[in-house]
N, C-alpha and C. Protein backbone atom coordinates (compact mmCIF):
# COMPACT_ATOMS: atom_id res chain seq x y z
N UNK A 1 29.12 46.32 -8.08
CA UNK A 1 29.29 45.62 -9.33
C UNK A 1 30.34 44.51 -9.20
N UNK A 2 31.53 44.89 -8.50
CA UNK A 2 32.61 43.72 -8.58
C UNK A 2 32.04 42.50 -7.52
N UNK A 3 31.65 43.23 -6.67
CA UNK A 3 30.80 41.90 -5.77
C UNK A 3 29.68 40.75 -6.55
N UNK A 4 29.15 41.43 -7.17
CA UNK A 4 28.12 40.47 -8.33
C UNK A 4 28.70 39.65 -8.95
N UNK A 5 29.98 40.33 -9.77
CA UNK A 5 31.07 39.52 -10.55
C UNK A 5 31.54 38.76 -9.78
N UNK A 6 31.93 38.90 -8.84
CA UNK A 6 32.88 37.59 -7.61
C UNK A 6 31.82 36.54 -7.62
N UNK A 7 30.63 37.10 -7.03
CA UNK A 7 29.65 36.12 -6.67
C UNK A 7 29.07 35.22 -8.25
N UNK A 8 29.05 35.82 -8.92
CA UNK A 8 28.85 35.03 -10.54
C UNK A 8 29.97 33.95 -10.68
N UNK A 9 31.18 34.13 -10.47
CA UNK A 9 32.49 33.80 -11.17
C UNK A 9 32.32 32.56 -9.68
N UNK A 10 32.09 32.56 -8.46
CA UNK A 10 31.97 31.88 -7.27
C UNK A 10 31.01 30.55 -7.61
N UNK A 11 29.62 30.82 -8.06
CA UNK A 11 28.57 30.10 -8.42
C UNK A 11 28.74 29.24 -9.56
N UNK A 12 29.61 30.42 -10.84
CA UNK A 12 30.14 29.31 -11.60
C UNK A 12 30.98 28.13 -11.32
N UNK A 13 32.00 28.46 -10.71
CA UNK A 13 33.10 27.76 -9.88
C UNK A 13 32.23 26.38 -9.21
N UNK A 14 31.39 26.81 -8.15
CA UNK A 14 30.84 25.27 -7.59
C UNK A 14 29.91 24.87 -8.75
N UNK A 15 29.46 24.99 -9.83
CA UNK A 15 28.64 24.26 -10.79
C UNK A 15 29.15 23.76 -11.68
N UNK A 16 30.32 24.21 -12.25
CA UNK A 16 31.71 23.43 -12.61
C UNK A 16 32.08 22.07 -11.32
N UNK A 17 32.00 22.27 -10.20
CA UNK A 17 32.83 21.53 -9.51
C UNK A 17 31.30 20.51 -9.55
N UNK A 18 30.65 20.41 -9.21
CA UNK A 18 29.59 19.76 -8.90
C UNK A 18 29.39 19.05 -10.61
N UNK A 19 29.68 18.89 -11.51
CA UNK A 19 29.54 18.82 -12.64
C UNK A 19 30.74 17.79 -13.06
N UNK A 20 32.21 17.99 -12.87
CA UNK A 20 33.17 17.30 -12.94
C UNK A 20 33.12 15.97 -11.36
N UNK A 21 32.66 16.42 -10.70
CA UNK A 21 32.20 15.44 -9.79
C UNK A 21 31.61 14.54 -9.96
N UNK A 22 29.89 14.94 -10.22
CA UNK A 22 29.06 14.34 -11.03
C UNK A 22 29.52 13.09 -12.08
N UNK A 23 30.48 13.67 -12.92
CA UNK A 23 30.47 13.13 -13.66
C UNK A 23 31.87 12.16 -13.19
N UNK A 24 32.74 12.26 -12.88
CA UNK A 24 33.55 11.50 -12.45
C UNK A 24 33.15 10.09 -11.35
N UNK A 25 31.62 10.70 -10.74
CA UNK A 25 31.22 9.47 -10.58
C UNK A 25 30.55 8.76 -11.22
N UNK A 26 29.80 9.11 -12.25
CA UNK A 26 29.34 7.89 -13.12
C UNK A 26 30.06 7.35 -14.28
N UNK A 27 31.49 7.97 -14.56
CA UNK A 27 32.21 7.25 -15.12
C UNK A 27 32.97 6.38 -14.21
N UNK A 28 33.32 6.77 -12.78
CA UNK A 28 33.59 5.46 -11.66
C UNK A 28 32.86 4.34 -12.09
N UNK A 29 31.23 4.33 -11.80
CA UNK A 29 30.50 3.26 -11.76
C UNK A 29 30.41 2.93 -12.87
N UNK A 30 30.54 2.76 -13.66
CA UNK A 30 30.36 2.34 -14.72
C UNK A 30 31.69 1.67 -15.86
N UNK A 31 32.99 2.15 -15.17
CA UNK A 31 34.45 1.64 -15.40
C UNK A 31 34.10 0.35 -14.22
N UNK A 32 33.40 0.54 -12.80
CA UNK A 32 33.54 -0.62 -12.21
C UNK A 32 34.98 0.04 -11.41
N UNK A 33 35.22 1.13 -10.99
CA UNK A 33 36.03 1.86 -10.72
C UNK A 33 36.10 1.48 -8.77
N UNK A 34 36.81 0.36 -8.07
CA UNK A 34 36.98 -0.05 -7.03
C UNK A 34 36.82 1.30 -5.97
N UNK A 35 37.25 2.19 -5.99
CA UNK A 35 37.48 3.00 -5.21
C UNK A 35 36.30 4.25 -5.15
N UNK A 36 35.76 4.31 -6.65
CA UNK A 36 34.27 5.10 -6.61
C UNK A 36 33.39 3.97 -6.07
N UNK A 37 33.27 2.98 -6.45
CA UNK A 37 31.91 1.93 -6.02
C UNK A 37 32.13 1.89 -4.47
N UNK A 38 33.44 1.66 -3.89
CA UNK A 38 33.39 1.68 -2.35
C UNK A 38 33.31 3.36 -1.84
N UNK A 39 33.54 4.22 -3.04
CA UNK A 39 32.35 5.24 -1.68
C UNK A 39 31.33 5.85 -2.21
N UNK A 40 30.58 5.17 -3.45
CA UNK A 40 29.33 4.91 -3.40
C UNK A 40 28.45 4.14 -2.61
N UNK A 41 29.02 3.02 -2.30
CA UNK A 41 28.34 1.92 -0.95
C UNK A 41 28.55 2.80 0.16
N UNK A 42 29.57 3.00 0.60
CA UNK A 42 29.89 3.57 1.68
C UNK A 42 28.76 4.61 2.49
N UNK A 43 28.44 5.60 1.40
CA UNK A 43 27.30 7.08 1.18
C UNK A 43 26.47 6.53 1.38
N UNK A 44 26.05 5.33 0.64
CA UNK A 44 24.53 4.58 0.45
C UNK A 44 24.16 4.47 1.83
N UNK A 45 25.17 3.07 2.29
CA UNK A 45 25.02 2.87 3.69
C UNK A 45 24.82 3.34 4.70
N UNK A 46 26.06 4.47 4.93
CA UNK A 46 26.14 5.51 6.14
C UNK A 46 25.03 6.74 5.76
N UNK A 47 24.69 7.27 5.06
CA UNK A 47 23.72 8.42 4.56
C UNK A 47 22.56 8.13 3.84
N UNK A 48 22.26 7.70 2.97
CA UNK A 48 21.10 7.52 2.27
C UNK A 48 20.23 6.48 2.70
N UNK A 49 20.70 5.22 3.02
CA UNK A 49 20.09 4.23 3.75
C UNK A 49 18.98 4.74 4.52
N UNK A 50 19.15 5.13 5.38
CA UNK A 50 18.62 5.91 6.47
C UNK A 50 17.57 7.22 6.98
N UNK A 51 17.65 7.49 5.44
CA UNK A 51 16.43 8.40 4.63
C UNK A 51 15.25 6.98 4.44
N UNK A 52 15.99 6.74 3.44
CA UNK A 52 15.08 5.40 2.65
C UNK A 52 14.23 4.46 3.21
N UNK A 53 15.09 3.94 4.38
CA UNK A 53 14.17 3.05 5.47
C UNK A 53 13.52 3.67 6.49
N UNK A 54 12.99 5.13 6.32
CA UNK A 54 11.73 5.33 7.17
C UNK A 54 10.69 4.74 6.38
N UNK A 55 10.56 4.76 5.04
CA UNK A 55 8.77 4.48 4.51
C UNK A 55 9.08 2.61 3.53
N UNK A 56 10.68 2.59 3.50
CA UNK A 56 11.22 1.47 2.70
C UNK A 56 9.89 0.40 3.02
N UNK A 57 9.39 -0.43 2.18
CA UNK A 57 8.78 -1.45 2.16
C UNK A 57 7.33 -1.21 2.71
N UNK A 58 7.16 -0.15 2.68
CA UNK A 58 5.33 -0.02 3.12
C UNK A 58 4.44 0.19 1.29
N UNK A 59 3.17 0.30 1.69
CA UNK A 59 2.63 -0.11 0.62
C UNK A 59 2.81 1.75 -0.48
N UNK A 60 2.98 1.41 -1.35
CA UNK A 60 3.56 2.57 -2.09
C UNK A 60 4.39 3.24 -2.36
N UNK A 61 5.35 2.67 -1.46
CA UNK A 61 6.53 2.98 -1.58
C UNK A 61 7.86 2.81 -2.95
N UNK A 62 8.45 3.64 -3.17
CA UNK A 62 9.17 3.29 -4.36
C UNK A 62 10.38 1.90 -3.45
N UNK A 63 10.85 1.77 -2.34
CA UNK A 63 11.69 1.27 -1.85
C UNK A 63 11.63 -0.02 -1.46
N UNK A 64 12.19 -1.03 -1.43
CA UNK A 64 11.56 -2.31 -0.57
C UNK A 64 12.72 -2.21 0.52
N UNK A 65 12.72 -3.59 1.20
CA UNK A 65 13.53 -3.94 2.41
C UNK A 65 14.10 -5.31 2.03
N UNK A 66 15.22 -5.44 1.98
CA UNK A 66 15.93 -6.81 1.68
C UNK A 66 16.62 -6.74 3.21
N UNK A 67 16.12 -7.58 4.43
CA UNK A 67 16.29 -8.23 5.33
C UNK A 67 17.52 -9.47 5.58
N UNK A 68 18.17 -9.02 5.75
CA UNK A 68 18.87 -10.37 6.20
C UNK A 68 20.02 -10.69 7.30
N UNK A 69 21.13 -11.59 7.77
CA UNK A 69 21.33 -11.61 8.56
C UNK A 69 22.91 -11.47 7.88
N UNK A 70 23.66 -10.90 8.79
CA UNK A 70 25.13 -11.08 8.38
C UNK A 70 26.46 -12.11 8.63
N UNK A 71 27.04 -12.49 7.51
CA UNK A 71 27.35 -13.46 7.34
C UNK A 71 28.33 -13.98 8.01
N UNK A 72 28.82 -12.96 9.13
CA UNK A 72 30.08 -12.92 10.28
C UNK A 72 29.35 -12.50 11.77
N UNK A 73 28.60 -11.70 11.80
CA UNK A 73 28.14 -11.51 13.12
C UNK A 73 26.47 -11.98 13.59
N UNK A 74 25.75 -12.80 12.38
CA UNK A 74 24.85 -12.61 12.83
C UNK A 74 23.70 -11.56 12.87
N UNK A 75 24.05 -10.74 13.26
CA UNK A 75 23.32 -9.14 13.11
C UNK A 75 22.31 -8.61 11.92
N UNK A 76 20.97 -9.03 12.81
CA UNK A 76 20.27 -8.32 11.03
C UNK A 76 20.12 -7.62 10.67
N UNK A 77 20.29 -7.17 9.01
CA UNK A 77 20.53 -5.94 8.44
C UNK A 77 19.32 -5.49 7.61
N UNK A 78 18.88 -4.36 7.76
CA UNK A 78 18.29 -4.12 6.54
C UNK A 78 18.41 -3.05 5.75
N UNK A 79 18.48 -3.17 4.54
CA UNK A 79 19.00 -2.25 3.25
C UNK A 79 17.51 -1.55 2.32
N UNK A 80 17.59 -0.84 1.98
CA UNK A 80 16.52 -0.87 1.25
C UNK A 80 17.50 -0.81 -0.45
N UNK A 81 16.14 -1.33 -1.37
CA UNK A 81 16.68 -1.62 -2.43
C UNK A 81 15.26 -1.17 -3.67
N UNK A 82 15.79 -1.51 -4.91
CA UNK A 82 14.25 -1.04 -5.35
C UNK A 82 14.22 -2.65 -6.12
N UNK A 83 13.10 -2.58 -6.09
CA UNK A 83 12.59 -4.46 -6.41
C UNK A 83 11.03 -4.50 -7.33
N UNK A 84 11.54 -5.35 -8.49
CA UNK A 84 10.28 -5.28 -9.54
C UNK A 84 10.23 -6.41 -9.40
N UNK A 85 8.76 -6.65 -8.92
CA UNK A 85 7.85 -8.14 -8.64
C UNK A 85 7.23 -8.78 -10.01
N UNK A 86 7.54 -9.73 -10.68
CA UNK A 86 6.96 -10.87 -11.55
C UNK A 86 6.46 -11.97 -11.06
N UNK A 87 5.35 -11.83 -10.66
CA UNK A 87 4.70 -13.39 -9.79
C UNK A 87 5.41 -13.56 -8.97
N UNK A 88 6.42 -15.14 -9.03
CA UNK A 88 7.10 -14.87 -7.56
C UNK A 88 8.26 -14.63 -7.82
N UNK A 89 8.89 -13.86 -8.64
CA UNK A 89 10.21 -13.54 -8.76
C UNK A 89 10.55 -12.31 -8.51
N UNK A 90 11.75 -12.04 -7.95
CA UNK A 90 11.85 -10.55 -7.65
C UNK A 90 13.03 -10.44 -7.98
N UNK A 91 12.96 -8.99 -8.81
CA UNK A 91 14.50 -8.76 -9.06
C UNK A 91 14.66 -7.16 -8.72
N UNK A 92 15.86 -7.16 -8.18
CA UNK A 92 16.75 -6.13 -8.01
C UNK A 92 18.05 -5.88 -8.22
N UNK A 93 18.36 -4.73 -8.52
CA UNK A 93 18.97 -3.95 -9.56
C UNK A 93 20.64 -3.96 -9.07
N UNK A 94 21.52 -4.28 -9.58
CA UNK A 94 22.79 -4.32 -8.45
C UNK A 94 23.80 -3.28 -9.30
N UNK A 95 23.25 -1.80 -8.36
CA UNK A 95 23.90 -0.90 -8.97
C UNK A 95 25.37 -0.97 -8.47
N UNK A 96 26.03 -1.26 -8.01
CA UNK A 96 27.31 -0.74 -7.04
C UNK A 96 28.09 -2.39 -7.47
N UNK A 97 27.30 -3.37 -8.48
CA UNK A 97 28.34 -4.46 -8.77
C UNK A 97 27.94 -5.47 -7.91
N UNK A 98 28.89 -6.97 -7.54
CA UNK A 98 28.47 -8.06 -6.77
C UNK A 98 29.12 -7.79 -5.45
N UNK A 99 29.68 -6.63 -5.31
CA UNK A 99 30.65 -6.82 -3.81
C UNK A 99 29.91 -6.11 -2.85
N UNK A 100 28.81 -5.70 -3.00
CA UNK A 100 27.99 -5.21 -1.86
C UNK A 100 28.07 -6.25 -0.75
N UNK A 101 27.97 -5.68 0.65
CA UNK A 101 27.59 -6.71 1.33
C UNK A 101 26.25 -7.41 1.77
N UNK A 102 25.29 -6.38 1.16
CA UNK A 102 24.21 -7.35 1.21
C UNK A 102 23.90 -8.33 0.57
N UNK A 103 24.48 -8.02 -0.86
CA UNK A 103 24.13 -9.63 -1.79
C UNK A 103 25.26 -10.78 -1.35
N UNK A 104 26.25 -10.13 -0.45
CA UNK A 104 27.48 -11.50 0.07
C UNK A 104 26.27 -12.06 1.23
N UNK A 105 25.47 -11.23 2.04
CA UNK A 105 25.19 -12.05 3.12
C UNK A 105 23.73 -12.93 2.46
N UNK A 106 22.59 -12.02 1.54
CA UNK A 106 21.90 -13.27 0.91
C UNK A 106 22.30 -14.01 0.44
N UNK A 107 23.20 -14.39 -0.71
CA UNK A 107 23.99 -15.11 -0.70
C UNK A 107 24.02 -16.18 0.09
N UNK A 108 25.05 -15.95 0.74
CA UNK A 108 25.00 -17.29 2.55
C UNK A 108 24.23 -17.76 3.10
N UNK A 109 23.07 -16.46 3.07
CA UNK A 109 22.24 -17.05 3.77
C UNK A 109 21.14 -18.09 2.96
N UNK A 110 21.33 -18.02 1.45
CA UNK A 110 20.43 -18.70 0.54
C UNK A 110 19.41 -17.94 0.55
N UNK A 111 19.06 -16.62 1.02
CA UNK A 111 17.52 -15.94 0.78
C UNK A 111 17.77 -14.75 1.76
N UNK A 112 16.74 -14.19 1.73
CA UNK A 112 16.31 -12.66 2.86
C UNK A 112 14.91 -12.77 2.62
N UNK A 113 14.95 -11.98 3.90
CA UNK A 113 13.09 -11.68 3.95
C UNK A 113 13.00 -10.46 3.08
N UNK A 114 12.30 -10.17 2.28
CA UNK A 114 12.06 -8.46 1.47
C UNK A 114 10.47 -7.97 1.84
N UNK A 115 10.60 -7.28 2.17
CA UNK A 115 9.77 -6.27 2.77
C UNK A 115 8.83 -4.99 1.65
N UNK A 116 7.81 -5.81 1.01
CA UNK A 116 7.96 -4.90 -0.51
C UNK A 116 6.34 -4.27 -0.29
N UNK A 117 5.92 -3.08 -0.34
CA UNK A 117 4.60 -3.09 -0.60
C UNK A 117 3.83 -3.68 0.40
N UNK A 118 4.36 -3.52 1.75
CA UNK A 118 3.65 -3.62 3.30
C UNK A 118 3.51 -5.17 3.14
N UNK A 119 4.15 -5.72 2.46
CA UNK A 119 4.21 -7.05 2.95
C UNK A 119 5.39 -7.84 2.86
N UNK A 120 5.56 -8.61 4.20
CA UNK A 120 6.88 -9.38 4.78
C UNK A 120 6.94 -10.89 2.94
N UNK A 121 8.04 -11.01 2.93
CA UNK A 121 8.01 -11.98 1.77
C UNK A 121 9.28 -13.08 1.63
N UNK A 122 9.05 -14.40 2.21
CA UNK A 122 10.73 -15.23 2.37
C UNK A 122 10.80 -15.10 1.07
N UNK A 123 12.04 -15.16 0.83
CA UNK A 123 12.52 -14.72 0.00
C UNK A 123 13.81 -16.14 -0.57
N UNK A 124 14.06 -16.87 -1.30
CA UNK A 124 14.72 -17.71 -1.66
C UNK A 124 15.41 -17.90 -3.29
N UNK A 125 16.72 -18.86 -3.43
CA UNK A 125 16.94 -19.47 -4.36
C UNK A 125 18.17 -18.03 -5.01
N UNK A 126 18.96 -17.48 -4.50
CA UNK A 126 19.70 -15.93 -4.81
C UNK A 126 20.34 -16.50 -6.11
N UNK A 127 19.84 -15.67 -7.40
CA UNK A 127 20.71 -15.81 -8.56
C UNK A 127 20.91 -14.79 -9.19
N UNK A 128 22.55 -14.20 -9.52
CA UNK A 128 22.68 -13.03 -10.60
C UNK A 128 22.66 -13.84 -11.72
N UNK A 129 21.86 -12.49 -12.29
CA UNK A 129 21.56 -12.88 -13.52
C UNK A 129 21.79 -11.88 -14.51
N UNK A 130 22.11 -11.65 -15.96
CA UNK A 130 21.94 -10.43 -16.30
C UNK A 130 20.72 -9.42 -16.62
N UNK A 131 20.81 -8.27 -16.08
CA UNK A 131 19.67 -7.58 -16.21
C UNK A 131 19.23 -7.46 -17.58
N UNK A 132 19.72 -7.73 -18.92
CA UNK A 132 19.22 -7.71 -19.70
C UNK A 132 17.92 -9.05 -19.98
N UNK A 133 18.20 -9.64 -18.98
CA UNK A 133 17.11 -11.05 -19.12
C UNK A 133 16.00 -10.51 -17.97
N UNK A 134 15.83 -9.61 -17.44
CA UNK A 134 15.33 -9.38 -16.71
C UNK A 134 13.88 -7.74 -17.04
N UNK A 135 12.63 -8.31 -16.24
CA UNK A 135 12.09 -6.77 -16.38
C UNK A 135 12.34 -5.25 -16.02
N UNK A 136 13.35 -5.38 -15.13
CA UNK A 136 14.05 -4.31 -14.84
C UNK A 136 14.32 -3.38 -16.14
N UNK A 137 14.91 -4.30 -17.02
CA UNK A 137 15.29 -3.72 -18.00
C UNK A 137 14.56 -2.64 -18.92
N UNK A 138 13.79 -3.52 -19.16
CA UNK A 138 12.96 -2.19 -19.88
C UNK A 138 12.20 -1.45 -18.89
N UNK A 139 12.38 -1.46 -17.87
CA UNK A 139 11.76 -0.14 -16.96
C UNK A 139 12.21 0.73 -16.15
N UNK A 140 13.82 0.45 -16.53
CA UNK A 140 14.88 0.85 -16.18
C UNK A 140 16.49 0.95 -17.05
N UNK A 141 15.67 1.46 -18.01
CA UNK A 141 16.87 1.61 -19.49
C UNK A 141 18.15 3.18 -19.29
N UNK A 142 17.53 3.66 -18.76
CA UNK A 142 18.02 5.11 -18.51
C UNK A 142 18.93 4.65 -17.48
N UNK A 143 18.84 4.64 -16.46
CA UNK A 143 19.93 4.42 -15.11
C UNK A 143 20.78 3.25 -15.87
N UNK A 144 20.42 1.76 -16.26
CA UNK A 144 20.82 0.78 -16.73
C UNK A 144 21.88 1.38 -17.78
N UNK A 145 21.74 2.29 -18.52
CA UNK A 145 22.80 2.88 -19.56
C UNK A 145 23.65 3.48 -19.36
N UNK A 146 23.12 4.55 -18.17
CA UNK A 146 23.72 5.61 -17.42
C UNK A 146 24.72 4.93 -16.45
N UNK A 147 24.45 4.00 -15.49
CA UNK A 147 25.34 3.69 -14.91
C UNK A 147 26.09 2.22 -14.98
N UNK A 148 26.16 1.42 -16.57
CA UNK A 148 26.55 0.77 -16.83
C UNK A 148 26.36 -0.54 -16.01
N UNK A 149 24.97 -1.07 -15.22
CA UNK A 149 24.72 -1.54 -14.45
C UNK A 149 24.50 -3.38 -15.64
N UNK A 150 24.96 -4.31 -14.85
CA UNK A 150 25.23 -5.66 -16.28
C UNK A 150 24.04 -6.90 -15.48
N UNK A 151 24.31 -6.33 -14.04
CA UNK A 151 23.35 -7.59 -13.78
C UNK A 151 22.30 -7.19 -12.52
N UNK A 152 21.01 -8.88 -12.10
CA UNK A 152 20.61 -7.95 -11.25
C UNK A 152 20.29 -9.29 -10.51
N UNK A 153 19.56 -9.70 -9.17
CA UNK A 153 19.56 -9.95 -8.27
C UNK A 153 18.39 -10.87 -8.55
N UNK A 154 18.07 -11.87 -8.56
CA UNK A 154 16.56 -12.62 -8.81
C UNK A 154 16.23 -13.79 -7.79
N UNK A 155 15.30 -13.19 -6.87
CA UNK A 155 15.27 -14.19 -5.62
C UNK A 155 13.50 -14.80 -6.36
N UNK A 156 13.72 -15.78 -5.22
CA UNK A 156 12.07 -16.98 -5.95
C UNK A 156 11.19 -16.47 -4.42
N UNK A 157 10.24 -16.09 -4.48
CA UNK A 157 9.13 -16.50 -3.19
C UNK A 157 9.06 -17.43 -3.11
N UNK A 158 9.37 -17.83 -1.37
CA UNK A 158 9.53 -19.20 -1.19
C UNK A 158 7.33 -19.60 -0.81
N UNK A 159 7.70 -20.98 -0.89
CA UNK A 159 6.45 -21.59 -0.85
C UNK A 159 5.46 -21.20 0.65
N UNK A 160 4.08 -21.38 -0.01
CA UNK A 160 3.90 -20.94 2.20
C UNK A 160 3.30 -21.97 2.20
N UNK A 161 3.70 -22.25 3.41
CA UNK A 161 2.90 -23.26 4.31
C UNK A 161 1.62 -23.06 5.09
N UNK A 162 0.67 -24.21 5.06
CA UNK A 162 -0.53 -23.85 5.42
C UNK A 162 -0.36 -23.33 6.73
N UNK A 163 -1.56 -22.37 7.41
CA UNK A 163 -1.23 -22.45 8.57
C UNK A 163 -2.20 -23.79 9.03
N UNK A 164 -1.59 -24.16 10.20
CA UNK A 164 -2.38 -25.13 11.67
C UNK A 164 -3.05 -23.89 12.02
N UNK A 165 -4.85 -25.16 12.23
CA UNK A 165 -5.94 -24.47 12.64
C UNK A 165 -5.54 -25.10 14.12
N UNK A 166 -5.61 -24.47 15.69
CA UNK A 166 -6.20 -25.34 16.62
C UNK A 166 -7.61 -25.67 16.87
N UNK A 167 -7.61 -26.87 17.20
CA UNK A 167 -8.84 -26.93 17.52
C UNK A 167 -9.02 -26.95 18.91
């Protein structure tokens, strides 16, 4: 019997802890809290990333691929992100704020390739904007509330060029 009780009073203990956690991080993100958002990126990057970009950007996927190159070494990166297509506009969601480093290196670079739905896509013209001007919004009201998220990411498909036939 006292073993049940330990083990009850134990289970409560981590669901309490997991709970004040929980919640201490989405009042981080959402204060804009420097030190939760850098190890929210941090997790993203080093751990979750890396789940995400096995199926990121194939066709059905909830994930895309924002491609690009970095703005100090060169080195291309890719992130996965989630991205709602309007003709040629694409926007994505900038949960973690403007200091990510992927929106510093599109940014620089003026565009990324995104990788959405098994197809490669240049990607141009990088503007935050607020997500309330955006479709994200209403298809993403819940997280958007929840994690106090203000703006989001709106790149243009760049133009294609014909291809050259040889003759």
């Amino acid at each position: 019997m006292a073993f049940v009780r330990t083990l009850s009073v134990i289970a409560a203990l981590v669901v309490g802890a997991v709970l004040v956690a929980g919640t201490a991080f989405v009042v981080g993100v959402r204060s804009r809290d420097e030190r939760v958002l850098g190890f929210a990126r941090r997790m993203q990057r080093d751990v979750l990333n890396r789940g995400a970009l096995r199926d990121a950007g194939t066709a059905g996927s909830p994930w895309a691929v924002v491609r690009v190159p970095g703005r100090v070494s060169g080195r291309v990166y890719d992130t996965p992100v989630g991205v709602k297509r309007v003709g040629d506009d694409l926007y994505i969601s900038l949960v973690y704020g403007e200091g990510t480093q992927w929106l510093r290196n599109v940014r620089a670079a003026g565009g990324a390739t995104v990788i959405h739905d098994g197809r490669e896509i240049e990607a141009t013209d990088p503007e935050v904007v607020p997500i309330v001007q955006t479709p994200i919004a209403a298809a993403d009201r819940v997280a958007i509330s929840l994690f106090g998220i203000t703006h989001a990411l709106r790149l243009r498909e760049a133009a294609s060029a014909p291809l050259e036939m040889k003759a």
